[in-house]
C-alpha atoms as a PDB file:
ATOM      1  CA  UNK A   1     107.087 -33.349  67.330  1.00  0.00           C
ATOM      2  CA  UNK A   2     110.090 -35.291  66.495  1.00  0.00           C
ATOM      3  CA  UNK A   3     113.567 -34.488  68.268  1.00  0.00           C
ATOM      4  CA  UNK A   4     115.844 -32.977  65.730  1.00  0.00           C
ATOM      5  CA  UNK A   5     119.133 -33.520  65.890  1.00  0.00           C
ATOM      6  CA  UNK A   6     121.574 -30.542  66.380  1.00  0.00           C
ATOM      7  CA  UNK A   7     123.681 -31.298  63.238  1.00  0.00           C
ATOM      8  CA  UNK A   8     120.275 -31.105  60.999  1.00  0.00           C
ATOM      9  CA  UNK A   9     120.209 -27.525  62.340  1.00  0.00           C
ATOM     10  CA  UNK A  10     123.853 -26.410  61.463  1.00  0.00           C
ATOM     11  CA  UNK A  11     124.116 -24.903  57.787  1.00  0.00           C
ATOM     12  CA  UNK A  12     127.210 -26.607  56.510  1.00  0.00           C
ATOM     13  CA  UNK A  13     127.379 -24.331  53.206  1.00  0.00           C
ATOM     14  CA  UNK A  14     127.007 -20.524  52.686  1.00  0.00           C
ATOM     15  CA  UNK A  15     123.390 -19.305  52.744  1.00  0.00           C
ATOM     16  CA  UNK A  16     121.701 -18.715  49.234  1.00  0.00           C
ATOM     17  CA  UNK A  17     118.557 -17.111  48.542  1.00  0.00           C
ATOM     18  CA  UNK A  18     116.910 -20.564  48.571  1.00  0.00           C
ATOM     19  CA  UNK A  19     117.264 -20.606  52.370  1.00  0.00           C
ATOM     20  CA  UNK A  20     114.804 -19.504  54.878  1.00  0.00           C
ATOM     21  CA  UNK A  21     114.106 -19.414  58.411  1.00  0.00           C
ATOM     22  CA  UNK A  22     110.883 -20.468  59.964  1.00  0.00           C
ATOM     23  CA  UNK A  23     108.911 -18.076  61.950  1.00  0.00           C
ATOM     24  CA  UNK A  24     105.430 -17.784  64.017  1.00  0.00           C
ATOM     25  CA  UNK A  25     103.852 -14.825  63.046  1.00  0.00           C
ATOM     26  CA  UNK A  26     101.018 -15.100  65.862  1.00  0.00           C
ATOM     27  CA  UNK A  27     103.074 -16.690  68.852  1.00  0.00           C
ATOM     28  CA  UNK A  28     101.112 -19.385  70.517  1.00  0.00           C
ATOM     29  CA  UNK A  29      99.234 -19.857  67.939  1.00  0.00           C
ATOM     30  CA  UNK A  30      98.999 -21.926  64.946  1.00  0.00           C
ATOM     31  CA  UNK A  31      98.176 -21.983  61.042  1.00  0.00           C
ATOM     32  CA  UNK A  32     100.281 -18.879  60.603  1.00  0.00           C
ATOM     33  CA  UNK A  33     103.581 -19.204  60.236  1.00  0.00           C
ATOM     34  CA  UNK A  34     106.167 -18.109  57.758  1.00  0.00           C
ATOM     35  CA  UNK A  35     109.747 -17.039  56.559  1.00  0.00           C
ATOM     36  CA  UNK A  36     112.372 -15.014  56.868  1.00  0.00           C
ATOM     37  CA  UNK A  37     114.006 -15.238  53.340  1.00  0.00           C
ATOM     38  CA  UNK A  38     117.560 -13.595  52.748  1.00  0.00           C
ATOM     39  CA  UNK A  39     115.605 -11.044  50.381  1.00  0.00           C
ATOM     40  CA  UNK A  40     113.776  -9.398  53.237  1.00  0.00           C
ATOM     41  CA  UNK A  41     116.709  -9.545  55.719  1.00  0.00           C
ATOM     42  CA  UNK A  42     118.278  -7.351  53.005  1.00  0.00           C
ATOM     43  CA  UNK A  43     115.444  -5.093  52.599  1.00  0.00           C
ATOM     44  CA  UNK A  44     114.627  -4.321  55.735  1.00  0.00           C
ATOM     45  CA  UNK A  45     118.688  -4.063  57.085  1.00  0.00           C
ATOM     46  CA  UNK A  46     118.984  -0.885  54.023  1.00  0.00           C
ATOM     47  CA  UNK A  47     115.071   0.723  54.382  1.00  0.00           C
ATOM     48  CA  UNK A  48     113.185   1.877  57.422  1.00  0.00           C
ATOM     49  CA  UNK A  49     109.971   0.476  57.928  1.00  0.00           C
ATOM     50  CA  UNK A  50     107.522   3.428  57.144  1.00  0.00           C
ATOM     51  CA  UNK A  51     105.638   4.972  60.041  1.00  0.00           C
ATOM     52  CA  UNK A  52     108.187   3.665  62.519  1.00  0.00           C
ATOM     53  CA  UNK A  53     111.328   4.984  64.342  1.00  0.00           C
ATOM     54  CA  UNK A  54     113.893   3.099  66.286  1.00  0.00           C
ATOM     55  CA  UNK A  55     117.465   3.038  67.976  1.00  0.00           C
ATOM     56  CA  UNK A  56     120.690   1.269  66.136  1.00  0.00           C
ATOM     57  CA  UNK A  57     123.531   0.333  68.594  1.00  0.00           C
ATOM     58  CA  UNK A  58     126.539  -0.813  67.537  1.00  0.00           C
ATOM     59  CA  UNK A  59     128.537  -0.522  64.241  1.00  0.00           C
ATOM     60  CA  UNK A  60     127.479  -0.321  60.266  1.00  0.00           C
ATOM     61  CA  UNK A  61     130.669  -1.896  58.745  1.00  0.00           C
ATOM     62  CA  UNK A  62     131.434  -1.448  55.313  1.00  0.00           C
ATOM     63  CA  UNK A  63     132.610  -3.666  52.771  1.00  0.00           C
ATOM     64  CA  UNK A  64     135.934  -4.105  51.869  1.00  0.00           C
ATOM     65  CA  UNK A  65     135.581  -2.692  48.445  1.00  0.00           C
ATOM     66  CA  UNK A  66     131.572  -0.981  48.696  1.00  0.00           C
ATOM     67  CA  UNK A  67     129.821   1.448  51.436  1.00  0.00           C
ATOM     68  CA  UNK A  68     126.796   1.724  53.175  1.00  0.00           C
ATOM     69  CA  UNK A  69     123.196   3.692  52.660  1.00  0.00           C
ATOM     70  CA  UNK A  70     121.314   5.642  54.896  1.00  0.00           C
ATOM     71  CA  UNK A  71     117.619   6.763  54.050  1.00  0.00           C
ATOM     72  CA  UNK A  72     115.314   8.863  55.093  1.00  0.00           C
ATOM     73  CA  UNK A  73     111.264   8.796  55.300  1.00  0.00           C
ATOM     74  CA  UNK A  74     111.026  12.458  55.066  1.00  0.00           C
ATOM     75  CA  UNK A  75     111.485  13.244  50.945  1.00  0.00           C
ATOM     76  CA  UNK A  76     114.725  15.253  50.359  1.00  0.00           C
ATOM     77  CA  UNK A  77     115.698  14.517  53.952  1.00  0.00           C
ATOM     78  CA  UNK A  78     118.834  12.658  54.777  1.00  0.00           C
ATOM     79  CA  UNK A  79     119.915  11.060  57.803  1.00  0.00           C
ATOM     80  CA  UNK A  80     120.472  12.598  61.040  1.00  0.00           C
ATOM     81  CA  UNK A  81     122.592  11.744  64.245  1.00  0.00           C
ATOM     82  CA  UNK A  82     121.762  12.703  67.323  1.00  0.00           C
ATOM     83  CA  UNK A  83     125.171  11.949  69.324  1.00  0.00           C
ATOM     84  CA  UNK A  84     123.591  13.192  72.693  1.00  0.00           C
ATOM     85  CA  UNK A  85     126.110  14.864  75.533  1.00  0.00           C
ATOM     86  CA  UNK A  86     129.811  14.242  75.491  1.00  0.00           C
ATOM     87  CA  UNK A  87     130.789  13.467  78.628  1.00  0.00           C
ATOM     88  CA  UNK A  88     134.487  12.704  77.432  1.00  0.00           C
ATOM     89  CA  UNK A  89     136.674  13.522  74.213  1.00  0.00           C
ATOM     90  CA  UNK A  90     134.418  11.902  71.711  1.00  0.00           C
ATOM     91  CA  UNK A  91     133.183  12.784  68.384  1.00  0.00           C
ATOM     92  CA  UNK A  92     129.911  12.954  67.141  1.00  0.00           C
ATOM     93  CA  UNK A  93     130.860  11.751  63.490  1.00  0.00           C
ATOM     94  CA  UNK A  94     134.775  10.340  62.354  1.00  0.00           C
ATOM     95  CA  UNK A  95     135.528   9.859  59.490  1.00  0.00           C
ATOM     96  CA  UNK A  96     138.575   7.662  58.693  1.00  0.00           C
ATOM     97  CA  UNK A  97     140.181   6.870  55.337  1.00  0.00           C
ATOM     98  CA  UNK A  98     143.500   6.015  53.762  1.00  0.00           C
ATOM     99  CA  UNK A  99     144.111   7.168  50.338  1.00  0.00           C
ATOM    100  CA  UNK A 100     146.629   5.436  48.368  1.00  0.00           C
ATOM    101  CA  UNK A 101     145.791   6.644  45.037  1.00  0.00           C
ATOM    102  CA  UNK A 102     147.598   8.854  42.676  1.00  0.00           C
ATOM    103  CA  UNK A 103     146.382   8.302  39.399  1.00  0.00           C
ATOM    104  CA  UNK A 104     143.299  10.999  40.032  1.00  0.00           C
ATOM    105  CA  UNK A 105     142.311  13.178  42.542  1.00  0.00           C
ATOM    106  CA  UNK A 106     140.297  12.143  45.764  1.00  0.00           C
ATOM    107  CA  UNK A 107     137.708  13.942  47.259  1.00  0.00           C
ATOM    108  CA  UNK A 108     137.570  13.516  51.369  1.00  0.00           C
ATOM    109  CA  UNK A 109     134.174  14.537  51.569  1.00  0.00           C
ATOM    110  CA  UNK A 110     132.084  14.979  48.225  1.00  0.00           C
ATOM    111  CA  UNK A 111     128.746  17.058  48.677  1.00  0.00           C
ATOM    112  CA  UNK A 112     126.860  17.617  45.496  1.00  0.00           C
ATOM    113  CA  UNK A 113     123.443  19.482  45.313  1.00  0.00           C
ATOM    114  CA  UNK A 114     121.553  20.961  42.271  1.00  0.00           C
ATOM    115  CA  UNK A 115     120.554  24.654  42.909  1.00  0.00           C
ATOM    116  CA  UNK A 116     117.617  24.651  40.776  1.00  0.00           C
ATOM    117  CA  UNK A 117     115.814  27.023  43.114  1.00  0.00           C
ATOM    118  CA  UNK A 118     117.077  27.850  46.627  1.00  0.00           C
ATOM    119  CA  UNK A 119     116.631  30.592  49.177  1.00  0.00           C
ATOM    120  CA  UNK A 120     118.927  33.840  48.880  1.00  0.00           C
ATOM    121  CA  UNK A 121     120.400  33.251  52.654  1.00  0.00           C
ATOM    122  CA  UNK A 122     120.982  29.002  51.599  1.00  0.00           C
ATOM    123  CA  UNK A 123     123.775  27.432  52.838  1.00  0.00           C
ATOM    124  CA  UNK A 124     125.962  24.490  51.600  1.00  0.00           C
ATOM    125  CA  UNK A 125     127.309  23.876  54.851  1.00  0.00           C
ATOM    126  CA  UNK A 126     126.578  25.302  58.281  1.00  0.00           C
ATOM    127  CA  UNK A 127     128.383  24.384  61.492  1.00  0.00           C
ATOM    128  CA  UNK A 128     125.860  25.856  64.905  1.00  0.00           C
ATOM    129  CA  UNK A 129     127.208  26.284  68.639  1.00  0.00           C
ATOM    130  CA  UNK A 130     127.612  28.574  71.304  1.00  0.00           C
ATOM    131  CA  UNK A 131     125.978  27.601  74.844  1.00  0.00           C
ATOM    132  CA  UNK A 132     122.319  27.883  73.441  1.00  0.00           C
ATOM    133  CA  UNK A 133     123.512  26.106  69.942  1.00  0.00           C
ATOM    134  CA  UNK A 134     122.057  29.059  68.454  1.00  0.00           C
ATOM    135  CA  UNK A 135     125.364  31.070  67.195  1.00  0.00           C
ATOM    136  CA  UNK A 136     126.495  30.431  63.424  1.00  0.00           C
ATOM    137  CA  UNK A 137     130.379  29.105  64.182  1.00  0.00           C
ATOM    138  CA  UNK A 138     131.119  28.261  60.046  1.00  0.00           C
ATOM    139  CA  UNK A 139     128.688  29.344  56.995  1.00  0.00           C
ATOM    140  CA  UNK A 140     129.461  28.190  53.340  1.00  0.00           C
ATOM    141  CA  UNK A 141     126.702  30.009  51.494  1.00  0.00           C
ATOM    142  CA  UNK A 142     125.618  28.285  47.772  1.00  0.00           C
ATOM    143  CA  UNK A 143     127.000  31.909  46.314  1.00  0.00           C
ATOM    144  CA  UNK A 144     130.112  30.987  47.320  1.00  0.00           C
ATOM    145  CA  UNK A 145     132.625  32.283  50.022  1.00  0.00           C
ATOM    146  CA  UNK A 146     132.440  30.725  53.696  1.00  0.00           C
ATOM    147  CA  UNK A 147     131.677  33.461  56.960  1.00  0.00           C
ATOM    148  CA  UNK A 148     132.457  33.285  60.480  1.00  0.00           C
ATOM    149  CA  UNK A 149     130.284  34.764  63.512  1.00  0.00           C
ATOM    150  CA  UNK A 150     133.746  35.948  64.870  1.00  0.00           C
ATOM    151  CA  UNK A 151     137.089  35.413  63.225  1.00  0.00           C
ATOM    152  CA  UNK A 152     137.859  32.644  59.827  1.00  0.00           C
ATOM    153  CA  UNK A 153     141.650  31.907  60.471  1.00  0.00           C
ATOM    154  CA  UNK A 154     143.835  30.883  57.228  1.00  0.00           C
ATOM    155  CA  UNK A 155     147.383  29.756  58.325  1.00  0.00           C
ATOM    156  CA  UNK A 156     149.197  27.821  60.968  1.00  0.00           C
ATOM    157  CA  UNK A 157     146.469  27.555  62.988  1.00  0.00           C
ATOM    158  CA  UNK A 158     147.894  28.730  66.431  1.00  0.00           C
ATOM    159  CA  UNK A 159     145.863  31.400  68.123  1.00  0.00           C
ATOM    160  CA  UNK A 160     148.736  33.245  68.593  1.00  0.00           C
ATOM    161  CA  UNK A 161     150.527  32.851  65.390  1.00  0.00           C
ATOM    162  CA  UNK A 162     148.307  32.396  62.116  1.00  0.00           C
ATOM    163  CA  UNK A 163     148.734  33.575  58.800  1.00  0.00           C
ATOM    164  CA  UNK A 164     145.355  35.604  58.252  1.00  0.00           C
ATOM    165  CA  UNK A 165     142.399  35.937  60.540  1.00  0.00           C
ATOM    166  CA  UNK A 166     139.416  37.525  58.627  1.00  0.00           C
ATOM    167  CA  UNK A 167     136.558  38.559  61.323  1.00  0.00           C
ATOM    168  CA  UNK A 168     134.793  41.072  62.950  1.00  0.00           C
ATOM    169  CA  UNK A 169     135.281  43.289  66.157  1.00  0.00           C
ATOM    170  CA  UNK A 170     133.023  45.474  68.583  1.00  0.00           C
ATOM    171  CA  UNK A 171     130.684  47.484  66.852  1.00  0.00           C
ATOM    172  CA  UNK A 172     131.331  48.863  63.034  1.00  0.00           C
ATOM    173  CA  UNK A 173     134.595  47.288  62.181  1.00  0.00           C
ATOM    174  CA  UNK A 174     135.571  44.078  60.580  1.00  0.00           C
ATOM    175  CA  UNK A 175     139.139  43.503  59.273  1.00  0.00           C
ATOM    176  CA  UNK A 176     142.354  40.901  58.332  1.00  0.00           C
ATOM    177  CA  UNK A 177     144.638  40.568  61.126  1.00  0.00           C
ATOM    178  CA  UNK A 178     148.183  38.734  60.923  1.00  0.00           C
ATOM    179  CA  UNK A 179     149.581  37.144  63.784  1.00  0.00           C
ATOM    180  CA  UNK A 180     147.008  37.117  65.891  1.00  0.00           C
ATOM    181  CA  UNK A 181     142.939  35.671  65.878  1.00  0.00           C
ATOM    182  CA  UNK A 182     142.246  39.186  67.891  1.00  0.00           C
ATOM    183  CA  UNK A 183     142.558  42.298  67.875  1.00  0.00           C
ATOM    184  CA  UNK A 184     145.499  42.544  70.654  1.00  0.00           C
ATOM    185  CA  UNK A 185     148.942  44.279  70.693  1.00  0.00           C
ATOM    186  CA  UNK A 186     151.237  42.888  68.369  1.00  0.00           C
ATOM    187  CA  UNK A 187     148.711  42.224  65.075  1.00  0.00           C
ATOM    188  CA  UNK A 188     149.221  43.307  61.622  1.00  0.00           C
ATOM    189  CA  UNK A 189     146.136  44.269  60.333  1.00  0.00           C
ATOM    190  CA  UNK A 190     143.854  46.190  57.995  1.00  0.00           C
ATOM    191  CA  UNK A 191     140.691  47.682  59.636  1.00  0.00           C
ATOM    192  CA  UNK A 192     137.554  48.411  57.834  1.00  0.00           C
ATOM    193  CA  UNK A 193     135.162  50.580  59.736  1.00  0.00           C
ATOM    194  CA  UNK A 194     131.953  52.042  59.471  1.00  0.00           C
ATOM    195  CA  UNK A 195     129.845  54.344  61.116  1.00  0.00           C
ATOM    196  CA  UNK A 196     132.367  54.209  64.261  1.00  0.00           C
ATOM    197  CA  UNK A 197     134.536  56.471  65.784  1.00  0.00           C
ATOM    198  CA  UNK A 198     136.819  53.831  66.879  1.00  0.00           C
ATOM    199  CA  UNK A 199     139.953  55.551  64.870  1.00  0.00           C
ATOM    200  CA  UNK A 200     137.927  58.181  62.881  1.00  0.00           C
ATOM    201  CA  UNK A 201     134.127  59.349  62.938  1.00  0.00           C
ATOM    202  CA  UNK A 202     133.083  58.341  59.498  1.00  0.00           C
ATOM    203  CA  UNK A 203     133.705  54.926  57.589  1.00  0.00           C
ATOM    204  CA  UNK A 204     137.490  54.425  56.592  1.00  0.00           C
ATOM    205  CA  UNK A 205     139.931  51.737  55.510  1.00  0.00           C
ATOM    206  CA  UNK A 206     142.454  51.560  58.193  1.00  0.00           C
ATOM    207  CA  UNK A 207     146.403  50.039  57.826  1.00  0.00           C
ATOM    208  CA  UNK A 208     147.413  48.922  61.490  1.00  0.00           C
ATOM    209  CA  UNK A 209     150.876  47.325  61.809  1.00  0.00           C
ATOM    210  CA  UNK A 210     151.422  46.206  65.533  1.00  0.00           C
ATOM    211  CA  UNK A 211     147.965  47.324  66.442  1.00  0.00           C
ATOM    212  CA  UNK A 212     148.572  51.122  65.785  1.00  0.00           C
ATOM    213  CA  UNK A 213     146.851  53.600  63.153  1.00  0.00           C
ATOM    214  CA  UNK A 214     149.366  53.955  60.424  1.00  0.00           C
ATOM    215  CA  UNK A 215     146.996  55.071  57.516  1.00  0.00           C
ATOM    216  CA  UNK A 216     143.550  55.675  57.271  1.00  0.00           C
ATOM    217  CA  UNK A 217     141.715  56.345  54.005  1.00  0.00           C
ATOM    218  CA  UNK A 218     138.211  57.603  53.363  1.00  0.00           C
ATOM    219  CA  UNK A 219     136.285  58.746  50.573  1.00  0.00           C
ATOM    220  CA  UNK A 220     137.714  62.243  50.807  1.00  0.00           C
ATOM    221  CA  UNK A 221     141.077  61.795  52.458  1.00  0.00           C
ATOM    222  CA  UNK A 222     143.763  59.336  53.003  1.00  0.00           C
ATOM    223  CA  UNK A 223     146.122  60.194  56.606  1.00  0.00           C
ATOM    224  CA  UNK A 224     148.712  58.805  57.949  1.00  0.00           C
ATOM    225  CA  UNK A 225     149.831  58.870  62.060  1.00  0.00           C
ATOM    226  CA  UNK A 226     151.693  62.404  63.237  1.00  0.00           C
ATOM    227  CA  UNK A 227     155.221  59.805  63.605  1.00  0.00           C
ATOM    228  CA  UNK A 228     154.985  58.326  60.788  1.00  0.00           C
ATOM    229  CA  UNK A 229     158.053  58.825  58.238  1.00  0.00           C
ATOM    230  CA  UNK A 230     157.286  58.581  53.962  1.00  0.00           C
ATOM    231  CA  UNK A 231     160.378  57.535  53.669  1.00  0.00           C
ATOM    232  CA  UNK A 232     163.155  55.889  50.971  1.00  0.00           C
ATOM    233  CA  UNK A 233     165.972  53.468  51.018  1.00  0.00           C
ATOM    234  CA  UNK A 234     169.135  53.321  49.923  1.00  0.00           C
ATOM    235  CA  UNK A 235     167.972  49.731  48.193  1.00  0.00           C
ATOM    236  CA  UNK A 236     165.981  48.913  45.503  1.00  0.00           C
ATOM    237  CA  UNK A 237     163.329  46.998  47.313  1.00  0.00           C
ATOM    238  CA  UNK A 238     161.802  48.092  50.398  1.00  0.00           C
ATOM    239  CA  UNK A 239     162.118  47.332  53.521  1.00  0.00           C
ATOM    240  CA  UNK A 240     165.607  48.322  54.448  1.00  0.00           C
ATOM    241  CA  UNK A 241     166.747  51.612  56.732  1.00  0.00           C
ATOM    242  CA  UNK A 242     165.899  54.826  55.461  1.00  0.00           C
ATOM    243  CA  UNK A 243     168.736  57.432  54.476  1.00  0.00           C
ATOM    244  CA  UNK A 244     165.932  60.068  53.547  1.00  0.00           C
ATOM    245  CA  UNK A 245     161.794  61.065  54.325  1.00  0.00           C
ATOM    246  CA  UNK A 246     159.276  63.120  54.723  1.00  0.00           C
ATOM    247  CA  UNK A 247     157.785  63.672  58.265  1.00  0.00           C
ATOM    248  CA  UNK A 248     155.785  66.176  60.194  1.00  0.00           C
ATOM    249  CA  UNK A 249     157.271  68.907  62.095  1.00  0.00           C
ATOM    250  CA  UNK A 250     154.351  70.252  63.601  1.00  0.00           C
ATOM    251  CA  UNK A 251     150.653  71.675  62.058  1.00  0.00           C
ATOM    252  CA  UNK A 252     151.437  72.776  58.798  1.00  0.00           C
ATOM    253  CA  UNK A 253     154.915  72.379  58.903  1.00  0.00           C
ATOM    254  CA  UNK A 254     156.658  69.170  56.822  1.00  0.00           C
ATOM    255  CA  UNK A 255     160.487  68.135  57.228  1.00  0.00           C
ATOM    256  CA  UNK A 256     162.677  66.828  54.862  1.00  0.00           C
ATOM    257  CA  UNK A 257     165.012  64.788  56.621  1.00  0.00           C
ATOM    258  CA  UNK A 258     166.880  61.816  57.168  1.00  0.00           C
ATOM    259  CA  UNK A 259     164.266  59.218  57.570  1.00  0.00           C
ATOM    260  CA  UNK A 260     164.352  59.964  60.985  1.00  0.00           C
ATOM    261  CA  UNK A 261     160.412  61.379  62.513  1.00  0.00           C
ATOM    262  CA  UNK A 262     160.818  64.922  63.083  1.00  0.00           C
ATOM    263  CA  UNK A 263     164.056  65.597  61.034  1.00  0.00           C
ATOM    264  CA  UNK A 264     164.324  68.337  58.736  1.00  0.00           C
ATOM    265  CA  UNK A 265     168.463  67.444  57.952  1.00  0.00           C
ATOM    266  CA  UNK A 266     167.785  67.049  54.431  1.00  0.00           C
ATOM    267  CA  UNK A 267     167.205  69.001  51.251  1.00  0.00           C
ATOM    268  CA  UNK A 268     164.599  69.902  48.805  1.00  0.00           C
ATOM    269  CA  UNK A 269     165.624  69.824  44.973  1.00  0.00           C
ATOM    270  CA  UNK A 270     163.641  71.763  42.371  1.00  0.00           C
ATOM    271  CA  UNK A 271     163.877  73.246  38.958  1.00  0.00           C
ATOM    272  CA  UNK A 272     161.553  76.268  40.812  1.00  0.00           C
ATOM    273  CA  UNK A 273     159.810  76.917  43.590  1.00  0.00           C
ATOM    274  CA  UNK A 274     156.187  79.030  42.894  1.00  0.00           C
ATOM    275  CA  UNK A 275     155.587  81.003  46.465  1.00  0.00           C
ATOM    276  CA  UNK A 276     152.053  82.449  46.963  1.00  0.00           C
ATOM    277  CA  UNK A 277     152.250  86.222  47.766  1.00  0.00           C
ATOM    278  CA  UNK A 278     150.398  87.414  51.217  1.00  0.00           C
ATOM    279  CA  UNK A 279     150.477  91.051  52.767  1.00  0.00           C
ATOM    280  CA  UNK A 280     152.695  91.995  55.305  1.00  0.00           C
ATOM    281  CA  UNK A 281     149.882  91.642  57.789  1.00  0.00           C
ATOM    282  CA  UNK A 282     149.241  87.794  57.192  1.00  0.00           C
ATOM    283  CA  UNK A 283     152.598  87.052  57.719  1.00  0.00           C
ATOM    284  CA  UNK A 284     153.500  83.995  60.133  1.00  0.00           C
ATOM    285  CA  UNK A 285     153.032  85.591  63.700  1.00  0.00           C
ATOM    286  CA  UNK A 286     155.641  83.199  64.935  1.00  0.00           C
ATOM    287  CA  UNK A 287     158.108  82.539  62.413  1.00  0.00           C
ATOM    288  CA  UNK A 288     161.426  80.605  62.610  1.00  0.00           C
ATOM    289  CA  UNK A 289     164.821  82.030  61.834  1.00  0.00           C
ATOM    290  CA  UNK A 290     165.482  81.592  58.071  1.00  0.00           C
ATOM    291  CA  UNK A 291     162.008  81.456  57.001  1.00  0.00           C
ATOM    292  CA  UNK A 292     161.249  83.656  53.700  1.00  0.00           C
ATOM    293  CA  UNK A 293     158.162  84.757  52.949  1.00  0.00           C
ATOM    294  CA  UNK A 294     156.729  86.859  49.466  1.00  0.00           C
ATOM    295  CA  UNK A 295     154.722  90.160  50.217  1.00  0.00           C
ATOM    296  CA  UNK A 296     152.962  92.398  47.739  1.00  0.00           C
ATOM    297  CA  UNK A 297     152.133  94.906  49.648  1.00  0.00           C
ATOM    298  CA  UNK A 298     155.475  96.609  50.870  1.00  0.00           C
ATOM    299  CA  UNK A 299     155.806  99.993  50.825  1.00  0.00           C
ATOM    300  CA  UNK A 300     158.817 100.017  48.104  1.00  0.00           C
ATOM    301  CA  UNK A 301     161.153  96.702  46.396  1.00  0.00           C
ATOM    302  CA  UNK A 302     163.031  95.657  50.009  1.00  0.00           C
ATOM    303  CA  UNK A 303     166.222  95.838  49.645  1.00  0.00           C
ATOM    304  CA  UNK A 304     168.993  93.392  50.915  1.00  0.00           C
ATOM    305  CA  UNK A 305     169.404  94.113  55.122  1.00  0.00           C
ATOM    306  CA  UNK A 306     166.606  96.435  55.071  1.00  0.00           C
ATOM    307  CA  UNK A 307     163.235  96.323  57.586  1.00  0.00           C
ATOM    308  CA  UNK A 308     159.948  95.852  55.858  1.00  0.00           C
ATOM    309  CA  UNK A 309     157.443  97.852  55.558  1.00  0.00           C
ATOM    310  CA  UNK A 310     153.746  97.791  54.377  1.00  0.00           C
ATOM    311  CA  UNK A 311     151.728 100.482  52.881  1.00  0.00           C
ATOM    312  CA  UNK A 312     152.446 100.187  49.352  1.00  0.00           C
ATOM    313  CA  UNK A 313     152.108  97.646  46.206  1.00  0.00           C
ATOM    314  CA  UNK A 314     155.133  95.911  45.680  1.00  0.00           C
ATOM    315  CA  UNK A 315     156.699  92.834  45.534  1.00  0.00           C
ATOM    316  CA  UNK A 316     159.491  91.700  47.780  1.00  0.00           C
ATOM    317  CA  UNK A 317     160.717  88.693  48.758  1.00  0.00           C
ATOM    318  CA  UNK A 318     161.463  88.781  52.919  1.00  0.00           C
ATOM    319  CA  UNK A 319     163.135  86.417  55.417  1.00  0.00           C
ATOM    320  CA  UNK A 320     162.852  86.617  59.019  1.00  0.00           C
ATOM    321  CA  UNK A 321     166.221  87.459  61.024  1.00  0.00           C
ATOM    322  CA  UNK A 322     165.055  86.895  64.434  1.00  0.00           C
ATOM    323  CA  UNK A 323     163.642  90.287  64.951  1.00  0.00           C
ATOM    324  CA  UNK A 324     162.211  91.245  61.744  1.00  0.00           C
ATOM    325  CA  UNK A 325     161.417  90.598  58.469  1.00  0.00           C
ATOM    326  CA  UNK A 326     163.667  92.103  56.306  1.00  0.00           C
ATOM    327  CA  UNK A 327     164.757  92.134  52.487  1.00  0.00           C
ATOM    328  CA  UNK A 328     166.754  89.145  51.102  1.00  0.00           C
END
């Protein structure tokens, strides 16, 4: 074989499809050669060659105004990376874009799949961890709505300082906490809980400012905490100090007060008051100074000053001195 000269073997224009590069297809051998065209460069570099796998290292750089492909052999299957164990702050997949567009809007990442038929428990998007990679971190089911194994944090993003935290605690109660991912001193939250006796023993919607039980509703009752003050300001719009409440006193005794717990300082306005009737014998065993009471059972009408007696049918309306109950 001739020499060649280097200079016959440097392409001086830009490749076209008419160029080709000779190749031995049987090395050592002879009578079967051939060419590597620009056409199959191209269609091997964007396809896989069926029935094989392989290894890519280094970089798939786009275009300055296109993007790249990635196929699969499996039908409906896309690509996958397999990023192997980070032994240092790197990420399995980056993304990196500048948008300097403002004529429509862009979409960061744009996902679009027909439903035509799917599984009930299908999900969009689904982010796996924990130490066995077995734990659901992130769902985004095709219904709609994304779910957390834990907590799904809306807001600043601190741990200590967010603006919602939707989630689940313990056993039988899920809820939206503010301030804080967990259930700690200091949240703001609403409780739901079922089947628990966490706060109550049946399921209930709980209101817990700074972690305590402020209300709890149920099917059949709603409560709120024994300090707890229903109470009104002197403003229009909440939120101010209260000048007047309602509070408990003790078991079956409410206060009208000053906003204060406990304080019965205030008054009661009403056009009338309807008092049930009792006998003399169902009176309260341990009654407070002041408090009147309406028997129908007294011997005769009490009068003004006098003791009261039973034994009889009629009506009088009694207050308790101290020492006995005697006629108003």
């Amino acid at each position: 074989m001739a020499d060649t000269s280097i200079s016959n073997l440097t392409l001086t224009t830009p490749a076209t499809a008419a160029h080709r590069i000779p190749i031995a297809i049987t090395p050592f051998g002879s009578g079967n050669n051939g060419y590597i065209t620009p056409a199959l460069i191209l269609s091997y570099g964007t396809s896989p060659v069926a029935g094989t796998t392989g290894t890519f290292t280094g970089n798939i750089a786009a275009g300055a105004t296109g993007g790249f492909a990635l196929f699969s052999n499996t039908a409906g299957a896309g690509p996958s990376i397999t990023a192997g164990t980070a032994a240092s702050a790197v990420s399995a997949l980056s993304l990196t874009q500048t948008w300097n567009y403002a004529t429509a809007a862009i979409d960061g990442v744009l996902w679009t799949f027909t439903d035509t038929s799917s599984h009930a428990n299908t999900n969009a998007f689904r982010i796996v961890g924990g130490s066995a990679g077995n734990v659901d971190a992130l769902k985004l089911s095709t219904k709609g709505g994304p779910s957390a194994s834990s907590f799904l944090t809306v807001g600043s993003g601190s741990s200590t300082n967010v603006g919602v935290a939707m989630g689940t605690w313990g056993s039988g109660y899920s809820g939206l906490w503010g301030t804080h991912t967990t259930p700690t001193a200091g949240n703001q939250r609403i409780l739901f809980e079922t089947s628990n006796t966490y706060v109550s023993a049946s399921t209930a919607v709980h209101l817990q400012p700074n972690f305590g039980n402020i209300l709890s509703a149920t099917t059949t009752t709603v409560g709120v905490g024994s300090g707890v003050v229903l109470g009104f300001t002197t403003a229009a719009a909440s939120g101010g100090a209260l000048d007047t409440g309602f509070s408990r006193i003790s078991a079956g005794v409410v206060g009208v007060g000053t906003g204060a717990a406990g304080s019965f300082a205030g008054r009661l306005k009403l056009t009338s008051t309807i008092v049930a009737a009792t006998t003399v014998a169902a009176l309260n065993a341990s009654p407070t100074v002041g408090e009147i009471s309406v028997v129908n059972d007294a011997i005769a009408v009490t009068v003004k000053g006098a003791t009261l007696a039973a034994g009889g049918s009629a009506v009088s309306v009694v207050v308790w001195n101290g020492a006995n109950w005697v006629g108003i």
